[in-house]
C-alpha atoms as a PDB file:
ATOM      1  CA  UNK A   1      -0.854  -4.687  53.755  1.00  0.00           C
ATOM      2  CA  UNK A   2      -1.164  -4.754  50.270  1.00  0.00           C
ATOM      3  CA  UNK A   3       1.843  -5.108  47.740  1.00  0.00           C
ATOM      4  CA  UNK A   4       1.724  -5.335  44.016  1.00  0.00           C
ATOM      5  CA  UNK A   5       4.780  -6.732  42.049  1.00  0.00           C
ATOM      6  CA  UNK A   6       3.384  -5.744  38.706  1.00  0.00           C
ATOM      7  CA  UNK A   7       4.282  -3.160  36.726  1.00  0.00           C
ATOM      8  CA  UNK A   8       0.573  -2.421  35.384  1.00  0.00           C
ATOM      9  CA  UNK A   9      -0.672  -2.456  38.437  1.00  0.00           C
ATOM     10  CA  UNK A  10       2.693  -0.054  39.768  1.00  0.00           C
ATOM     11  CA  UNK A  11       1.446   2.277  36.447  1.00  0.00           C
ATOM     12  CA  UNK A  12      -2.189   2.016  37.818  1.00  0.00           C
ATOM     13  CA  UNK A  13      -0.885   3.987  40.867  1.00  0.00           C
ATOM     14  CA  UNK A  14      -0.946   1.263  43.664  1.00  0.00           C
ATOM     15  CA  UNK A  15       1.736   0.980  45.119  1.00  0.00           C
ATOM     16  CA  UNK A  16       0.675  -0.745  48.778  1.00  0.00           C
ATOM     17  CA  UNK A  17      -1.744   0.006  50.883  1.00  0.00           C
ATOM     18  CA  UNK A  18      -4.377  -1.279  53.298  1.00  0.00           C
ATOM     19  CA  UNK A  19      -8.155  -1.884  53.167  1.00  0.00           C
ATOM     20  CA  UNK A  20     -10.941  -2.581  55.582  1.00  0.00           C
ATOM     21  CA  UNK A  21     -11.186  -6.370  56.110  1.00  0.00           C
ATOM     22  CA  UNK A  22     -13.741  -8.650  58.278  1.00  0.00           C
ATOM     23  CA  UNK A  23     -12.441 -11.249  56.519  1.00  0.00           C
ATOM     24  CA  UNK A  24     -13.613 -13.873  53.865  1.00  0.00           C
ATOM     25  CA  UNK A  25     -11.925 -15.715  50.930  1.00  0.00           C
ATOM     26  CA  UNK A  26      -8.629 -14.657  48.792  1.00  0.00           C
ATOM     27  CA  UNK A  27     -11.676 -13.956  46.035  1.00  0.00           C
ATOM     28  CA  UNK A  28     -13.585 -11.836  48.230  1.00  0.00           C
ATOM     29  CA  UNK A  29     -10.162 -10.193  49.510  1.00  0.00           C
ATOM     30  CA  UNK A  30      -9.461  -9.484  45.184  1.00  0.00           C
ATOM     31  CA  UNK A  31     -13.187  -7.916  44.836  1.00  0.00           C
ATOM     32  CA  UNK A  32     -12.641  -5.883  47.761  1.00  0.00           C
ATOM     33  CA  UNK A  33      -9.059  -4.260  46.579  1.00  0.00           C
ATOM     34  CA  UNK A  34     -10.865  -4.069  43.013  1.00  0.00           C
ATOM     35  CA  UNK A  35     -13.500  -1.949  44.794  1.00  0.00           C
ATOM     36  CA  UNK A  36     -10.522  -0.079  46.757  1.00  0.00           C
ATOM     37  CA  UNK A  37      -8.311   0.774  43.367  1.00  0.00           C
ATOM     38  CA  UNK A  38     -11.041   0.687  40.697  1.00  0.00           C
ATOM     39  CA  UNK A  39      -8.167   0.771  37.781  1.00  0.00           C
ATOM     40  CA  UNK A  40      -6.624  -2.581  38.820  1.00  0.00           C
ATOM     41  CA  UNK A  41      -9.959  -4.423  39.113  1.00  0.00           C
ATOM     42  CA  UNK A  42      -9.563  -5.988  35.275  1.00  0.00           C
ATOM     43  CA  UNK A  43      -6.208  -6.990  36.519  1.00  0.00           C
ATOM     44  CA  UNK A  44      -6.945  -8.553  39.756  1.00  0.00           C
ATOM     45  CA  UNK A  45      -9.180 -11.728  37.895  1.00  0.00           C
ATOM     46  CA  UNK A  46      -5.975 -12.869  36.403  1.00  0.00           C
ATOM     47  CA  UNK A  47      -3.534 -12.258  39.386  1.00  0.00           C
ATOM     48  CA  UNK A  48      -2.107 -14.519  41.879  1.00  0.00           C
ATOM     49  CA  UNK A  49      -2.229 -14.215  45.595  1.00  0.00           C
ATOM     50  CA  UNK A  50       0.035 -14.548  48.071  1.00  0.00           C
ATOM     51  CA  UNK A  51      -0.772 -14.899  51.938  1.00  0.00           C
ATOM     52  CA  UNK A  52       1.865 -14.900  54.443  1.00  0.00           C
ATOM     53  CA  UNK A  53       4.267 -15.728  51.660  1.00  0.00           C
ATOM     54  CA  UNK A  54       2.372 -18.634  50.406  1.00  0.00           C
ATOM     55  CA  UNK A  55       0.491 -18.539  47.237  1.00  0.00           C
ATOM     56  CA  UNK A  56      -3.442 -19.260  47.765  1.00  0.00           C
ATOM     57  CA  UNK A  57      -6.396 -20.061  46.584  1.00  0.00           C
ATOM     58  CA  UNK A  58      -9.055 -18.071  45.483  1.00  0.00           C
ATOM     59  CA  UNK A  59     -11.121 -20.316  48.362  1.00  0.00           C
ATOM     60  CA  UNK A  60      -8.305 -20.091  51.219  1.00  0.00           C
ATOM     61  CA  UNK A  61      -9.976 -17.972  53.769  1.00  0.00           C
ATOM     62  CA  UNK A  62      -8.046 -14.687  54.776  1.00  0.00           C
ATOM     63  CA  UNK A  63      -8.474 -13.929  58.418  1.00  0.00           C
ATOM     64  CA  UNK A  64      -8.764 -10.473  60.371  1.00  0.00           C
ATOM     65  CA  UNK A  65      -5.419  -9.065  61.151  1.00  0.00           C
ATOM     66  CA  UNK A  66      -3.842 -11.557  58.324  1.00  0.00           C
ATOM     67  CA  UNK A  67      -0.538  -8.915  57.900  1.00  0.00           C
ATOM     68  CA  UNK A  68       1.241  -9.747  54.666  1.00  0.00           C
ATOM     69  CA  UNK A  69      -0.852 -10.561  51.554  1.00  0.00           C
ATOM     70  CA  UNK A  70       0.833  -9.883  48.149  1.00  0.00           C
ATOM     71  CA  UNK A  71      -0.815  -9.815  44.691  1.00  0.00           C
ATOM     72  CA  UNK A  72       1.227 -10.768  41.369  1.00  0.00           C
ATOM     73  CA  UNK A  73       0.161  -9.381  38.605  1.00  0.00           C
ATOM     74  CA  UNK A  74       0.072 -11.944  35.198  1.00  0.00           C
ATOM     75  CA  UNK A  75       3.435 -12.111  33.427  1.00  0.00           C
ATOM     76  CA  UNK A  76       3.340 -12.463  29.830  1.00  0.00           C
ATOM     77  CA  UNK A  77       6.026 -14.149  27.939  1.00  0.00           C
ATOM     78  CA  UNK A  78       6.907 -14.251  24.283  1.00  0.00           C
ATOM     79  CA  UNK A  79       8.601 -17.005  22.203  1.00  0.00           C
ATOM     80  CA  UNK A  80       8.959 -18.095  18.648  1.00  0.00           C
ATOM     81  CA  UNK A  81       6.760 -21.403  18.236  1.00  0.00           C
ATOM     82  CA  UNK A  82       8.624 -24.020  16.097  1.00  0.00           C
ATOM     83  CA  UNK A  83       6.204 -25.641  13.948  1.00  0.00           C
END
């Protein structure tokens, strides 16, 4: 189960879903779901990871049957910088 916490990746039309998985690593998990949803590939580089609640690694290795994996989008923040 896929689920996306970003809004560019809600406006990109994903909303949660599931993929075909024989497992490999949380980077071969985000090239697979870029594959899946073409439009949120640029995102997925830049996103965070989540498996079984736990952020991970882009080298943790994501089982078969792993149930819960969530993807967070980048958050961009704006302040005034005080020279």
């Amino acid at each position: 189960m896929l689920r996306r916490s970003q809004s560019r990746i809600r406006s990109a039309g994903v909303e949660e879903g599931e993929i075909e998985w024989s497992g490999g690593t949380v980077a071969d998990l985000k090239a697979a779901l870029g594959r899946r949803w073409p439009a949120i590939a640029p995102l997925l580089a830049r996103s965070t990871v989540a498996v079984g609640g736990r952020y991970a690694a882009d080298d943790l290795v994501v089982g078969v049957g792993t149930a819960d994996v969530a993807v967070m989008g980048v958050v961009a923040t704006s302040g005034s910088s005080h020279s």
